[in-house]
PDB file of N, CA and C in Angstrom:
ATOM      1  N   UNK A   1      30.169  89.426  25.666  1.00  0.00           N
ATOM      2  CA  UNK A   1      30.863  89.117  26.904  1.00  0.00           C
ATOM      3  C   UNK A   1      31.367  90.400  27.573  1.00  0.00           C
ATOM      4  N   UNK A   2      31.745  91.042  26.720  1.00  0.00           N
ATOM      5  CA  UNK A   2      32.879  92.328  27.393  1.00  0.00           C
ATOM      6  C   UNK A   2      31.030  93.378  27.828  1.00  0.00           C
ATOM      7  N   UNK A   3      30.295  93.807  27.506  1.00  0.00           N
ATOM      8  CA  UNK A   3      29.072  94.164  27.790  1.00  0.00           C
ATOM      9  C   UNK A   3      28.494  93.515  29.653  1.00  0.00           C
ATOM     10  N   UNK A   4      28.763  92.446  29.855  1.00  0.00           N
ATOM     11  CA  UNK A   4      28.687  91.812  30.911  1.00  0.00           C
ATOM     12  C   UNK A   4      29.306  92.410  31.423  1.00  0.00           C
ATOM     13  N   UNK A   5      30.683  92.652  31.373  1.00  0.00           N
ATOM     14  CA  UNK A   5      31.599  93.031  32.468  1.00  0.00           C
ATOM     15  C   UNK A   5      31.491  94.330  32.908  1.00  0.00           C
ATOM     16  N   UNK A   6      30.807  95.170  32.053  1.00  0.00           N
ATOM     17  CA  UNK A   6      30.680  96.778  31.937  1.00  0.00           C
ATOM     18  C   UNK A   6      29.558  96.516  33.051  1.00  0.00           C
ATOM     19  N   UNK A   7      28.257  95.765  32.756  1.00  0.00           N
ATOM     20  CA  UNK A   7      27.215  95.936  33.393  1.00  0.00           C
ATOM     21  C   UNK A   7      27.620  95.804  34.738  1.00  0.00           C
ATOM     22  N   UNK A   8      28.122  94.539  35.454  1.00  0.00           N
ATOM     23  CA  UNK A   8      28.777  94.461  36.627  1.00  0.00           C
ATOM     24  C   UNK A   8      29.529  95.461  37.109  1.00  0.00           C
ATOM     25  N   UNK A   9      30.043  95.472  36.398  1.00  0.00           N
ATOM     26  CA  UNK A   9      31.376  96.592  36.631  1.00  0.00           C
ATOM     27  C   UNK A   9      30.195  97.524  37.482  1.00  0.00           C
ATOM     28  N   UNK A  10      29.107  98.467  36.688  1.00  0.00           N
ATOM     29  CA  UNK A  10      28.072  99.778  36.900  1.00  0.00           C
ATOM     30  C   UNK A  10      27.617  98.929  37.934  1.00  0.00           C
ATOM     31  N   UNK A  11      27.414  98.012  38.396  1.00  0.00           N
ATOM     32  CA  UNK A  11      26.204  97.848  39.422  1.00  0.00           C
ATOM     33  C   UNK A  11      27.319  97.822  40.733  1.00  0.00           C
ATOM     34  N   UNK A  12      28.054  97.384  40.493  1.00  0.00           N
ATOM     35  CA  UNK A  12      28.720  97.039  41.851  1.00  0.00           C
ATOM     36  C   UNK A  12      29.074  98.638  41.829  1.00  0.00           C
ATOM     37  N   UNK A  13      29.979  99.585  40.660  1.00  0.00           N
ATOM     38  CA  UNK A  13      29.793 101.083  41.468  1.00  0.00           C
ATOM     39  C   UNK A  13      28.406 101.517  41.928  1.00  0.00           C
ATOM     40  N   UNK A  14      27.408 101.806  41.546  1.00  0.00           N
ATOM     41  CA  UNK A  14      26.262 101.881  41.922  1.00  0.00           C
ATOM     42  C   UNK A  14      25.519 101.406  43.326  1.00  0.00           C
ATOM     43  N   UNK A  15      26.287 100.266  43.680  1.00  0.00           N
ATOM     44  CA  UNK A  15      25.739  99.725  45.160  1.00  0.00           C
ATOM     45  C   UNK A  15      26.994 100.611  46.032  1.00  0.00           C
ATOM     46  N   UNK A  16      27.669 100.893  45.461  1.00  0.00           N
ATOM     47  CA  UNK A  16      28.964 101.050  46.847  1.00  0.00           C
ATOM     48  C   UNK A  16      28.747 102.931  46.707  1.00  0.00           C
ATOM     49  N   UNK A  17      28.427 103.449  45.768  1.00  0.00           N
ATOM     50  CA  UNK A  17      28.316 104.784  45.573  1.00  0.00           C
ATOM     51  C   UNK A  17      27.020 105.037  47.024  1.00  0.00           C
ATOM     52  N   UNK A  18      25.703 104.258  46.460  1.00  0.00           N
ATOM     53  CA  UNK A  18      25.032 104.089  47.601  1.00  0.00           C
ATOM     54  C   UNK A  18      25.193 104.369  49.253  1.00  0.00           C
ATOM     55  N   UNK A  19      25.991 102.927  49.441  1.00  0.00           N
ATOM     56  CA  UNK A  19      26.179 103.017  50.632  1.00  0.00           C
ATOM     57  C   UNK A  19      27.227 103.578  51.067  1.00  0.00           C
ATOM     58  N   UNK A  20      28.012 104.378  50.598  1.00  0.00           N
ATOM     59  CA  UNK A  20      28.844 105.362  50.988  1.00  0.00           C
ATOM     60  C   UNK A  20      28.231 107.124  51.360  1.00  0.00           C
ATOM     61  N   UNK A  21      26.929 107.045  50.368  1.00  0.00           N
ATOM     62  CA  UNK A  21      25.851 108.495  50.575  1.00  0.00           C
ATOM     63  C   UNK A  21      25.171 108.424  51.716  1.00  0.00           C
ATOM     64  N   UNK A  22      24.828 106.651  52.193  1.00  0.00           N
ATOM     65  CA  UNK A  22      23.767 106.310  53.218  1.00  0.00           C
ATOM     66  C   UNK A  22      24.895 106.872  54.310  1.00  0.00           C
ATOM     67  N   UNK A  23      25.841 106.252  54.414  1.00  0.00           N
ATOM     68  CA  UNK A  23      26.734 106.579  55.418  1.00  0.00           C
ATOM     69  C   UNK A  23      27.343 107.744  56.045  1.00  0.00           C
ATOM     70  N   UNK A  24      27.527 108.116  54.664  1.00  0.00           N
ATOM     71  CA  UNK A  24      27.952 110.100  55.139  1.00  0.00           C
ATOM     72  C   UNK A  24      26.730 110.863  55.387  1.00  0.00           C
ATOM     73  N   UNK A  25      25.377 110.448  55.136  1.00  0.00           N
ATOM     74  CA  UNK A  25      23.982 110.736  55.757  1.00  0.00           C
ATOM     75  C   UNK A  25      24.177 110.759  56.927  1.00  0.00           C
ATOM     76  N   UNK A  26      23.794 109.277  57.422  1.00  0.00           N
ATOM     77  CA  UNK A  26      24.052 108.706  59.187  1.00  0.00           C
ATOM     78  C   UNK A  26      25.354 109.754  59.862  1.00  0.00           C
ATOM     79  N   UNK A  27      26.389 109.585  59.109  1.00  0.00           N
ATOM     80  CA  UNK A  27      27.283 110.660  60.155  1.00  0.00           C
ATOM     81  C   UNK A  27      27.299 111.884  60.128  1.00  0.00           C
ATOM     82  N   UNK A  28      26.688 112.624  58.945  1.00  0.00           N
ATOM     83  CA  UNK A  28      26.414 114.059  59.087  1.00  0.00           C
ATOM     84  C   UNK A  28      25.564 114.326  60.614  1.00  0.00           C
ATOM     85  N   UNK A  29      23.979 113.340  60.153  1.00  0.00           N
ATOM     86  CA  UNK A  29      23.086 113.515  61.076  1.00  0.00           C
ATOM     87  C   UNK A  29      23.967 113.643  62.291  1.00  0.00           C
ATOM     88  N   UNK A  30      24.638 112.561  63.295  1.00  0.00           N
ATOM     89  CA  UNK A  30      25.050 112.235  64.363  1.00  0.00           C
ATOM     90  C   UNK A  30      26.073 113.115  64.591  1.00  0.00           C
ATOM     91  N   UNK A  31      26.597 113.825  63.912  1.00  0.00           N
ATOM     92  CA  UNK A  31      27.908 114.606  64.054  1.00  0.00           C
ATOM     93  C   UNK A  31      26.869 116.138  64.612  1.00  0.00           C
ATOM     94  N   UNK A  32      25.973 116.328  63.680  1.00  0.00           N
ATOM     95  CA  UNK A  32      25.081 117.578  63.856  1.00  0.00           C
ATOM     96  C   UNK A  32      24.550 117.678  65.313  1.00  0.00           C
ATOM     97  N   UNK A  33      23.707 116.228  65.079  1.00  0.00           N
ATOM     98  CA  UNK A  33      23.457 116.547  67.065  1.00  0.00           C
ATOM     99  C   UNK A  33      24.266 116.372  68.042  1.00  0.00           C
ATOM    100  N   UNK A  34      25.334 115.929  67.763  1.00  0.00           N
ATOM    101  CA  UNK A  34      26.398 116.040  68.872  1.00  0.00           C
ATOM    102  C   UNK A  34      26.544 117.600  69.120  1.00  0.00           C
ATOM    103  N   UNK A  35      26.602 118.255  68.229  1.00  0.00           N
ATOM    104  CA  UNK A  35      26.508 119.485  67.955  1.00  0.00           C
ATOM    105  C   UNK A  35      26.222 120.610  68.467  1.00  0.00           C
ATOM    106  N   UNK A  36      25.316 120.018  68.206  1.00  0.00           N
ATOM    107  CA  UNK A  36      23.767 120.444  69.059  1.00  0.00           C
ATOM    108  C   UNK A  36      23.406 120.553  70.261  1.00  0.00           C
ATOM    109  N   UNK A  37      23.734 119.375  70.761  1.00  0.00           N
ATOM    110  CA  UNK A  37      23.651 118.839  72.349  1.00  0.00           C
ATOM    111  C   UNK A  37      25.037 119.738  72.784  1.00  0.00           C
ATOM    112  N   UNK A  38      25.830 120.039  72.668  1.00  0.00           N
ATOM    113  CA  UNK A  38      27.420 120.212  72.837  1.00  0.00           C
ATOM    114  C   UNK A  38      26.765 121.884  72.936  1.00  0.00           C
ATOM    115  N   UNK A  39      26.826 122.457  71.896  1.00  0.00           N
ATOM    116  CA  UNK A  39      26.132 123.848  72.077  1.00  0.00           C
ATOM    117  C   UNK A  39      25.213 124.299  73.005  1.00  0.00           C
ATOM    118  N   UNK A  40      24.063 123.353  73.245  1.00  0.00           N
ATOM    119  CA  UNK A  40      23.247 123.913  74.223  1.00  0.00           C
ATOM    120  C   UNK A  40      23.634 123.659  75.519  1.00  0.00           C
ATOM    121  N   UNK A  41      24.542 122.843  75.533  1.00  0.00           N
ATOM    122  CA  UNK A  41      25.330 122.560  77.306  1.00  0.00           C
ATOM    123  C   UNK A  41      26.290 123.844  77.177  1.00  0.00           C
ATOM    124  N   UNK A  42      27.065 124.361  76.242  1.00  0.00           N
ATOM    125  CA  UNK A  42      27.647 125.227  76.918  1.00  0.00           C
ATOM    126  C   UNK A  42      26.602 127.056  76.937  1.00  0.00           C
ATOM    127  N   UNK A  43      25.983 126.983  76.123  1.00  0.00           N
ATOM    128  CA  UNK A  43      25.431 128.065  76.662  1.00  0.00           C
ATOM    129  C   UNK A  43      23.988 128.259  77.670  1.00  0.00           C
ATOM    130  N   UNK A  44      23.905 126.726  78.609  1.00  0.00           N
ATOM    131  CA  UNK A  44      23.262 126.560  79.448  1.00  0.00           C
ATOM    132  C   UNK A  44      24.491 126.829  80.584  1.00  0.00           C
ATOM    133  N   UNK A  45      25.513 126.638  80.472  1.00  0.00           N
ATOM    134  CA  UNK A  45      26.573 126.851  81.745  1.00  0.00           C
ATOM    135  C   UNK A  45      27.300 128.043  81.619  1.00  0.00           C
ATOM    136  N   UNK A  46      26.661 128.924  80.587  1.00  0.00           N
ATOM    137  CA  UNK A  46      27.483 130.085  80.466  1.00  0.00           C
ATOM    138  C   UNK A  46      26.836 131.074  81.978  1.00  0.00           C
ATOM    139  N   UNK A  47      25.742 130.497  82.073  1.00  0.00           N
ATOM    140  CA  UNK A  47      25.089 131.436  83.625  1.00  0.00           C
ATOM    141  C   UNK A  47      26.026 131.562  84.690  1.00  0.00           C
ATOM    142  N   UNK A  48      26.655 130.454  84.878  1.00  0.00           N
ATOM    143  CA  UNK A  48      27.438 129.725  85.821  1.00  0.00           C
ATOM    144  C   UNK A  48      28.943 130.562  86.031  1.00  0.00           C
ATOM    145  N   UNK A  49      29.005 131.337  84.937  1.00  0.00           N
ATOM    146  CA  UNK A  49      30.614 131.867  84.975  1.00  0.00           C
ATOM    147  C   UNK A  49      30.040 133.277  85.897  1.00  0.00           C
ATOM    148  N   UNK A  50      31.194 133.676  86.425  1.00  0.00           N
ATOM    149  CA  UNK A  50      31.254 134.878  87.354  1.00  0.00           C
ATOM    150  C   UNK A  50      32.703 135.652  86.975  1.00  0.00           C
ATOM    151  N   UNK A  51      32.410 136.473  86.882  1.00  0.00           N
ATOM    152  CA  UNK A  51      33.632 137.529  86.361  1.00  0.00           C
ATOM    153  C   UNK A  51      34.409 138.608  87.373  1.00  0.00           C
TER     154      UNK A  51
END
């Protein structure tokens, strides 16, 4: 019985370990090209400054 509970116990960490890696994946990605996009707008408007 107590073997059962261990096994559960591992799977349910195992699914949530998961989708917590999938997730900080997805927001690395999206954080990066914000990034990205954010960077190349400002040194596309850096022409634009006059001193």
């Amino acid at each position: 019985m107590e073997m059962e509970k261990v096994y559960s116990k591992m799977n349910s960490v195992g699914v949530t370990s998961l989708v917590i890696g999938i997730v900080t994946i997805v927001l690395g990605i999206g954080i990066g090209v914000v990034m990205v996009v954010n960077g190349g707008r400002l040194l596309a408007g850096k022409k634009n400054i006059t001193f």
